[in-house]
N, C-alpha and C. Protein backbone atom coordinates (compact mmCIF):
# COMPACT_ATOMS: atom_id res chain seq x y z
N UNK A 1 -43.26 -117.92 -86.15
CA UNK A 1 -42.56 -118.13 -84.90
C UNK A 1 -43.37 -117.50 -83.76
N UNK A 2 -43.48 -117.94 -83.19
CA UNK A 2 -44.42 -117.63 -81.43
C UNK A 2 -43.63 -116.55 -80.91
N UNK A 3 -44.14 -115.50 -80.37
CA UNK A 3 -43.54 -114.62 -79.11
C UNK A 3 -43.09 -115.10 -78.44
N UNK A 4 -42.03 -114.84 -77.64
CA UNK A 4 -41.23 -115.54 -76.66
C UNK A 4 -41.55 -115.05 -75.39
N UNK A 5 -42.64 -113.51 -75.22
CA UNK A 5 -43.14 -113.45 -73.98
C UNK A 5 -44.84 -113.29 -74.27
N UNK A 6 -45.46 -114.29 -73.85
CA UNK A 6 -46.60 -114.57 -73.95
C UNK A 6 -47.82 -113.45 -72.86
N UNK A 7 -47.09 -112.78 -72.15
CA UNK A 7 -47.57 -111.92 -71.43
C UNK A 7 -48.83 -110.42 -71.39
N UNK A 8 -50.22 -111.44 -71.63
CA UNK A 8 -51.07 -110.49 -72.42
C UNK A 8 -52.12 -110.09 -71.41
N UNK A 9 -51.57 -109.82 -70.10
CA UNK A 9 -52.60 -109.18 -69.24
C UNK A 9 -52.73 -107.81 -68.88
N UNK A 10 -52.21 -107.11 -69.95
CA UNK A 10 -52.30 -105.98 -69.52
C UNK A 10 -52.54 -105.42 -71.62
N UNK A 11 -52.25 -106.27 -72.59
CA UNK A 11 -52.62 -105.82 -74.30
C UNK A 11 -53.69 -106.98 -74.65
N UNK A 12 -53.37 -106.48 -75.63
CA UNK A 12 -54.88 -107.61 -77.13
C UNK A 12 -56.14 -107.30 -76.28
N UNK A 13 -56.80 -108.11 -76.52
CA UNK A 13 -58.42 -108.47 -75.77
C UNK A 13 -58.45 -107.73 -74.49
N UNK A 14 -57.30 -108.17 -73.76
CA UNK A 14 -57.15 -107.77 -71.92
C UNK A 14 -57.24 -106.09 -71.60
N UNK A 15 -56.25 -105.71 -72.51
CA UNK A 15 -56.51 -104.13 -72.34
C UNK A 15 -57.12 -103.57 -72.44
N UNK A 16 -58.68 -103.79 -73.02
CA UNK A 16 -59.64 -103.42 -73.59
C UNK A 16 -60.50 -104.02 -71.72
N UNK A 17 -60.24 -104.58 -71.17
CA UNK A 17 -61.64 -104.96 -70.23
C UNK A 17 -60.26 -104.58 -68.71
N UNK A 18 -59.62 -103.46 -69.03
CA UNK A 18 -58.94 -103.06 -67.68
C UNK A 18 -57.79 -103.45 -67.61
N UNK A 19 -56.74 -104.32 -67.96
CA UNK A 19 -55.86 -105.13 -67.75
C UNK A 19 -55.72 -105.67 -66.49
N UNK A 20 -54.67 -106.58 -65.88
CA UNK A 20 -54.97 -107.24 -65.58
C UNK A 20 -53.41 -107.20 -64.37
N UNK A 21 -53.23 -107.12 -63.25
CA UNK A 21 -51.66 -107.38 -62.38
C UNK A 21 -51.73 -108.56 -61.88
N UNK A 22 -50.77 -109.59 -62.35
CA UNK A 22 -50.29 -110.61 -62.26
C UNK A 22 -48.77 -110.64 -61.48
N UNK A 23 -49.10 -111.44 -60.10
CA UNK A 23 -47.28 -111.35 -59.60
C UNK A 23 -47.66 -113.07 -59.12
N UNK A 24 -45.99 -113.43 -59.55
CA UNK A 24 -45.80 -114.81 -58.63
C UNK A 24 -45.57 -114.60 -57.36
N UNK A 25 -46.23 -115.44 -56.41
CA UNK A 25 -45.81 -115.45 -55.05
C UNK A 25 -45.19 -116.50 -54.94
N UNK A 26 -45.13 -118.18 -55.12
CA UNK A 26 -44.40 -118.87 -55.09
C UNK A 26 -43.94 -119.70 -56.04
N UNK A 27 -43.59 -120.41 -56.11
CA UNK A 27 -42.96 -121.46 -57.43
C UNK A 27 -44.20 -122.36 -58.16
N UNK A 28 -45.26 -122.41 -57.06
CA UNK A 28 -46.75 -122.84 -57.88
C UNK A 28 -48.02 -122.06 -57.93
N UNK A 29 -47.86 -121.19 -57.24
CA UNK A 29 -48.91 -119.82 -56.50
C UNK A 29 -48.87 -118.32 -57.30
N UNK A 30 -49.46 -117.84 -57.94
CA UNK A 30 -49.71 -116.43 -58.31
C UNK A 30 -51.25 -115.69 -57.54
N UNK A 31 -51.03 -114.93 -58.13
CA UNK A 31 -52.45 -113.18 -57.80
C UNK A 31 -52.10 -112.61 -58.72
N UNK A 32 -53.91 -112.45 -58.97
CA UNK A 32 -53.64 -110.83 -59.78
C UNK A 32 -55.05 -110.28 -59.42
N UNK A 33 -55.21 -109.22 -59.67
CA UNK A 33 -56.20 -107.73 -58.99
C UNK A 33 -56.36 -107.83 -60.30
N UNK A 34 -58.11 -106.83 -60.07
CA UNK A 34 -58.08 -106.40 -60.99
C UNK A 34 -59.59 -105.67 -60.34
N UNK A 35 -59.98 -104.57 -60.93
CA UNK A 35 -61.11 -104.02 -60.44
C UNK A 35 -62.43 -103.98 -61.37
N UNK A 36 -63.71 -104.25 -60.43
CA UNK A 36 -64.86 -103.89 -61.41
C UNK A 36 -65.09 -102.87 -61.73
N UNK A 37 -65.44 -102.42 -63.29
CA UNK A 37 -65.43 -101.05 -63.40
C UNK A 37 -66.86 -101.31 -64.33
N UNK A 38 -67.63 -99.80 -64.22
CA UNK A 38 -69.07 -99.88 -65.02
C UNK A 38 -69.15 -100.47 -66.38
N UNK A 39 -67.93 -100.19 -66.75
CA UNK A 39 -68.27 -101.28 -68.22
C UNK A 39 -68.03 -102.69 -68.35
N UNK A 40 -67.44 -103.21 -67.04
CA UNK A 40 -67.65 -104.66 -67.47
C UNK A 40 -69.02 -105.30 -66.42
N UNK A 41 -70.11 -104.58 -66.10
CA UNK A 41 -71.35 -105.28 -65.95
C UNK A 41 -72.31 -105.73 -66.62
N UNK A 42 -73.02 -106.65 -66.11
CA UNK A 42 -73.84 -107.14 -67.28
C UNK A 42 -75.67 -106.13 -66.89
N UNK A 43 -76.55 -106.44 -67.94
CA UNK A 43 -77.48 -105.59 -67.54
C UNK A 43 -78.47 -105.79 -65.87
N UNK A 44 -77.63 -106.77 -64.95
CA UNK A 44 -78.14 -106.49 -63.94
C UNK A 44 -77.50 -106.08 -62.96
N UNK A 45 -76.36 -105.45 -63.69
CA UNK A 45 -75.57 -104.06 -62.88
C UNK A 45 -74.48 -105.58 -61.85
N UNK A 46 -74.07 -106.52 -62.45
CA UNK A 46 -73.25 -107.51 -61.82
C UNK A 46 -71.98 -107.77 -63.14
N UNK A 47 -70.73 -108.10 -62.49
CA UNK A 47 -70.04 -108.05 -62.83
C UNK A 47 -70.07 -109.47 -64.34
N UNK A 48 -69.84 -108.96 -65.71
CA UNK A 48 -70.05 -109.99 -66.33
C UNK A 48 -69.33 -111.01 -66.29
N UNK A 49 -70.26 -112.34 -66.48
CA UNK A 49 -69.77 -113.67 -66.37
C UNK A 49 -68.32 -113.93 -67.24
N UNK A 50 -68.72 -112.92 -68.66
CA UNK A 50 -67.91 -113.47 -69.28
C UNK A 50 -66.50 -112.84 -69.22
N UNK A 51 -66.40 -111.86 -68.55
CA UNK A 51 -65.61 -110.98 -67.86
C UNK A 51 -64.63 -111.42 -66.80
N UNK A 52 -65.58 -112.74 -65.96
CA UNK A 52 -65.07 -113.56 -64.60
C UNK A 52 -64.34 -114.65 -65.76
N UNK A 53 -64.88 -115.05 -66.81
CA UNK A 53 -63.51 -116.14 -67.43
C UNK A 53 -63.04 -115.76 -68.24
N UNK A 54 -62.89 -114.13 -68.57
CA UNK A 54 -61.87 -113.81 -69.09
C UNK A 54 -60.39 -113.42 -68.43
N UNK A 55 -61.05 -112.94 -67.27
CA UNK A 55 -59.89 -112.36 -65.98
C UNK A 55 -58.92 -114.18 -65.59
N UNK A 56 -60.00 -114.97 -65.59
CA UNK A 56 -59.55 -116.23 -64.69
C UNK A 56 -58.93 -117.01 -66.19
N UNK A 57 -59.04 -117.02 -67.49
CA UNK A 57 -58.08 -117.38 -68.39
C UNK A 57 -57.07 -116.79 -68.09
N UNK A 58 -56.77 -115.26 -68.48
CA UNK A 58 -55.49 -114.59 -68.41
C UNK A 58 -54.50 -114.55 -67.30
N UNK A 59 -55.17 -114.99 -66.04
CA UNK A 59 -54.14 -115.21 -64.99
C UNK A 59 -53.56 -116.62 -65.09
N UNK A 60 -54.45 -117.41 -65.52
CA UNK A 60 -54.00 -118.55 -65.50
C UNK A 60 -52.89 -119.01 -66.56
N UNK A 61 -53.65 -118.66 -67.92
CA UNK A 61 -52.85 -118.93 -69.21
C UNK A 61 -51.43 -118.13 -69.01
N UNK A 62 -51.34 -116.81 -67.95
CA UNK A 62 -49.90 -115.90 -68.19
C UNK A 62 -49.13 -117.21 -67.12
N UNK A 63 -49.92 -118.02 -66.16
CA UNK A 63 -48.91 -118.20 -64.85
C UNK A 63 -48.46 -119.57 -65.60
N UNK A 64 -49.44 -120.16 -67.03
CA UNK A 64 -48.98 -121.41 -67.08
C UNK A 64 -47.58 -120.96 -68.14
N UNK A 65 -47.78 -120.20 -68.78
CA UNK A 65 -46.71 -119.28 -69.71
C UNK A 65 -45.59 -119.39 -68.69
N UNK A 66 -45.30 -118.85 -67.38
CA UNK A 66 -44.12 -118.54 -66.95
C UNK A 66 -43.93 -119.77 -66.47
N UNK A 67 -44.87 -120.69 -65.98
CA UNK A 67 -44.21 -121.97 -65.30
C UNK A 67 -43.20 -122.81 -66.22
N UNK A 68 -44.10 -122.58 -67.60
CA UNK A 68 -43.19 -123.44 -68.52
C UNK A 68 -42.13 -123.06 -69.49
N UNK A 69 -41.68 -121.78 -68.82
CA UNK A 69 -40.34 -121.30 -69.24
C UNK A 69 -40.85 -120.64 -70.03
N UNK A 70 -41.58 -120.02 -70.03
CA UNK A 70 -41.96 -118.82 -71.41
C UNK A 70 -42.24 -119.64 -72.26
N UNK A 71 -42.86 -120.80 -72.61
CA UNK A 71 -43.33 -121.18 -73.89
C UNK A 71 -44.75 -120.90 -73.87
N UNK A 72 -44.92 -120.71 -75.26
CA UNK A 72 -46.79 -120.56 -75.14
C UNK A 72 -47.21 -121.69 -75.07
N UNK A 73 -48.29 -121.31 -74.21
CA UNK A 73 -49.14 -122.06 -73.90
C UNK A 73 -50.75 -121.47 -74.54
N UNK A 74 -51.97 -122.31 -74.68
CA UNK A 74 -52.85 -122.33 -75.23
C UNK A 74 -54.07 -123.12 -74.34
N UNK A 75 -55.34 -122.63 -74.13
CA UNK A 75 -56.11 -122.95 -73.24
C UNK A 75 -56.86 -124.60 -73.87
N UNK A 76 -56.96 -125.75 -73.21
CA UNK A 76 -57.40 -126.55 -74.17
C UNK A 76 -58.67 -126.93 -73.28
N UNK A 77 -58.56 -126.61 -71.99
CA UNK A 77 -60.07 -126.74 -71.24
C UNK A 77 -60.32 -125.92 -69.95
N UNK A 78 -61.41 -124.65 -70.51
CA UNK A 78 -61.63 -123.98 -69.00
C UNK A 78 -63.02 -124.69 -68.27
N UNK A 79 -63.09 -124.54 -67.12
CA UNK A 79 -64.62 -125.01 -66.42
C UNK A 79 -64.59 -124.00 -65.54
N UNK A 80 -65.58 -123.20 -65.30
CA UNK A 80 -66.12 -122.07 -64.09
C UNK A 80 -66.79 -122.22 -63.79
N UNK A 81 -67.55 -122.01 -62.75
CA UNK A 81 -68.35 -121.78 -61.73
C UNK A 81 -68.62 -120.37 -60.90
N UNK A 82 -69.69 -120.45 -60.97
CA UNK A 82 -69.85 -118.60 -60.93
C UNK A 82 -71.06 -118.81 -59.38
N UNK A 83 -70.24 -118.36 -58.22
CA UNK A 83 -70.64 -118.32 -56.99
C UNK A 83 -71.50 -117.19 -56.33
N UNK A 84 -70.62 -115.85 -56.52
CA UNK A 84 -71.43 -114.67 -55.83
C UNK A 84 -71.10 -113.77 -56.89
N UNK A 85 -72.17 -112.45 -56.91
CA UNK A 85 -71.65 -111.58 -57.95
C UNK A 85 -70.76 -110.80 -57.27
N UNK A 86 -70.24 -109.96 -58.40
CA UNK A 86 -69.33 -108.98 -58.26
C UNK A 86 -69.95 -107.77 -58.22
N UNK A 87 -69.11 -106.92 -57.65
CA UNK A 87 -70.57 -105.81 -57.94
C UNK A 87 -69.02 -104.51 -58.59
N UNK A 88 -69.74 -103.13 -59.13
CA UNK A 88 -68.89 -102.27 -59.53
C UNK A 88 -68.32 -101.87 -58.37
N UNK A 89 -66.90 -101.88 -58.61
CA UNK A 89 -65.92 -101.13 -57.36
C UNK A 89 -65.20 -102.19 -56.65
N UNK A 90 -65.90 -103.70 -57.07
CA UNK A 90 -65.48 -104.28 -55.87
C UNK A 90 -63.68 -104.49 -56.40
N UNK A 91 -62.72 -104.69 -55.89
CA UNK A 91 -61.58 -105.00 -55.98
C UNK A 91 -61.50 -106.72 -56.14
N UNK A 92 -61.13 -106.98 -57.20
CA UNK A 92 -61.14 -108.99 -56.93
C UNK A 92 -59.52 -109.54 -57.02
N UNK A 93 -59.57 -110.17 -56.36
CA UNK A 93 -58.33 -110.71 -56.61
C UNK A 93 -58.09 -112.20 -56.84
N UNK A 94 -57.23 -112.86 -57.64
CA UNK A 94 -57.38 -114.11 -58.33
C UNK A 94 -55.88 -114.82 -57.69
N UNK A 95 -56.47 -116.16 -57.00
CA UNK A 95 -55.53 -116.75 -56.84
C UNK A 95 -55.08 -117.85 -57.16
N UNK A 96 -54.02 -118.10 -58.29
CA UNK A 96 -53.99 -119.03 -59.33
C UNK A 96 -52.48 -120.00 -58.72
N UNK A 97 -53.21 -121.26 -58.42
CA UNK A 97 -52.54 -122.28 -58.16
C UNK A 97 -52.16 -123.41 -59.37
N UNK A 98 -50.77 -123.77 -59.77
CA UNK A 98 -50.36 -124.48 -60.74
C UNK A 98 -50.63 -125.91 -59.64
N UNK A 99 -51.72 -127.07 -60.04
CA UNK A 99 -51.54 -128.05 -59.82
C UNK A 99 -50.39 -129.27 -60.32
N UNK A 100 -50.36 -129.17 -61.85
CA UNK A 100 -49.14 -130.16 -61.89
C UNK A 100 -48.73 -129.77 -63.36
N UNK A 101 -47.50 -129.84 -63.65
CA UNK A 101 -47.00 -129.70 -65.06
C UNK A 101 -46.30 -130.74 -65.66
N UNK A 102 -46.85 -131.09 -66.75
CA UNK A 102 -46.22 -132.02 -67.27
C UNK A 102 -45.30 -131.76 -68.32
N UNK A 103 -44.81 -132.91 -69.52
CA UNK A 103 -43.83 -132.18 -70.61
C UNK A 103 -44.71 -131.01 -71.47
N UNK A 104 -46.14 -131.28 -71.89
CA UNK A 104 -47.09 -131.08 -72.77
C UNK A 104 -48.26 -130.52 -72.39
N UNK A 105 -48.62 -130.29 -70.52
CA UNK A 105 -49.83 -129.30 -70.04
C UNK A 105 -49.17 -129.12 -68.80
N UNK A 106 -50.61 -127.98 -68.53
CA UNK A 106 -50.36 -127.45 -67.24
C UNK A 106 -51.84 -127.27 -67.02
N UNK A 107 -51.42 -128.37 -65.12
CA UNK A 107 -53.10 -127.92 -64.82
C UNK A 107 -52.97 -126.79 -63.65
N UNK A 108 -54.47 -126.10 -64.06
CA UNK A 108 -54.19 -125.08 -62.75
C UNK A 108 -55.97 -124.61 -62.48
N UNK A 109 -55.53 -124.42 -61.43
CA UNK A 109 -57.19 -124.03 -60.20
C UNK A 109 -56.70 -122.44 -60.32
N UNK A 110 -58.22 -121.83 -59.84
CA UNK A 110 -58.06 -120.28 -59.25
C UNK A 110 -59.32 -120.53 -59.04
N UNK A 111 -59.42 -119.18 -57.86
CA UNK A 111 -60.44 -118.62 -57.16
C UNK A 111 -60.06 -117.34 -56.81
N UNK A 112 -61.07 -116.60 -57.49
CA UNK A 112 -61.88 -115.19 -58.08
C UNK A 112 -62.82 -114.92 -56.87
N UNK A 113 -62.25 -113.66 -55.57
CA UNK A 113 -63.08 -113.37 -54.58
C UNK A 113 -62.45 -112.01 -54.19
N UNK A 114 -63.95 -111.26 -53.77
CA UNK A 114 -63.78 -110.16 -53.58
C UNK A 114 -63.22 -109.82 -52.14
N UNK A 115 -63.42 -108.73 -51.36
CA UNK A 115 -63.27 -108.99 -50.04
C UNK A 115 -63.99 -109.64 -49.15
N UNK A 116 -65.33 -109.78 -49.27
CA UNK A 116 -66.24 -110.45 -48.41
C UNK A 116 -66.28 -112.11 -48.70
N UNK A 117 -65.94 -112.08 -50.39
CA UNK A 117 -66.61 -113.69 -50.59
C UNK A 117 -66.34 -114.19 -51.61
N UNK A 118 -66.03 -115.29 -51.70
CA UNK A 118 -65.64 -116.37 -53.26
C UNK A 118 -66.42 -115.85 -54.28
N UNK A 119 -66.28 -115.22 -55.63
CA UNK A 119 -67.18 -115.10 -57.07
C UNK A 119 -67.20 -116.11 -57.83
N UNK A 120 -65.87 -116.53 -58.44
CA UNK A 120 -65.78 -117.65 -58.99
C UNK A 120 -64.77 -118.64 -58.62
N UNK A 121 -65.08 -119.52 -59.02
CA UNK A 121 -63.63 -120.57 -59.24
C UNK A 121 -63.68 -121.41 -60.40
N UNK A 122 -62.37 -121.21 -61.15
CA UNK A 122 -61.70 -121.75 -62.23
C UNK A 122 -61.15 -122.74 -62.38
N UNK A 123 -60.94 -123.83 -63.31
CA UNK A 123 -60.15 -125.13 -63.11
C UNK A 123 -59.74 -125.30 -65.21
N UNK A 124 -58.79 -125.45 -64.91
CA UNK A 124 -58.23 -125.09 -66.60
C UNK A 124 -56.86 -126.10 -66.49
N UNK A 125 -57.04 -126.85 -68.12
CA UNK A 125 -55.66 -127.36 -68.69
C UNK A 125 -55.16 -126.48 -69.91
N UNK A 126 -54.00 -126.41 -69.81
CA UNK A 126 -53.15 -125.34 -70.75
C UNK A 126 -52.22 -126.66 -71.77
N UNK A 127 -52.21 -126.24 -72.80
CA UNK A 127 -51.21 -127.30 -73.72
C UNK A 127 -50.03 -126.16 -74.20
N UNK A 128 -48.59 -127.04 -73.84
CA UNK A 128 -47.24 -125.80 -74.04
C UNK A 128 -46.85 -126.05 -75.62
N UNK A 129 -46.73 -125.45 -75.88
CA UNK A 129 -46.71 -125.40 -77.66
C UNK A 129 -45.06 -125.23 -77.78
């Protein structure tokens, strides 16, 4: 039987790379923060890539979780794009827009930017289990 709160941005994998604050702002709109810290750079002292789609899964996969009533959901296609680096310290914040939900997915965009400038942007389908 599945958990009934799918909410893993702050345990499992996530807690281990900082966790993660996730709030809804509107009925299709979330944020979540999260800060660079020295262990998630890669060896050219920039924030790791794989770090930028791990942050931009977990906001997304928790916001497609609550859109669809707490059912799990499961990532069935991420695509990123990796714009400016991140550097240690910087504060990023992720802003995860639900484009459309159907009975069986959820599509959703985000963009991953620090204070000065866009890092990444995300585009992901979620399947509700």
């Amino acid at each position: 039987m599945a958990k009934k709160n799918m909410d893993e941005t702050t345990k499992g994998f996530m807690k281990h790379n900082g966790g993660l604050s996730l709030k809804r702002v509107d009925s299709s709109n979330y944020e979540f923060n999260v800060e660079v810290k020295d262990y998630l750079l890669n060896s050219g002292k920039f924030a790791h890539g794989g770090f930028l789609a791990t942050i931009a899964d977990t906001g997304m996969g928790t916001a497609a979780h609550q859109i669809a009533g707490n059912k799990r959901c499961v990532t069935i296609n991420l695509d990123i794009k990796y714009i400016a680096p991140g550097q240690k310290g910087d504060l990023l914040l992720g802003k995860v827009k639900i484009l459309k939900k159907t009975k069986s997915l959820v599509f959703i965009d985000c963009e991953i930017m620090n204070k000065k400038e866009l890092i990444a942007r995300a585009y992901g389908i979620w399947k509700i289990i």
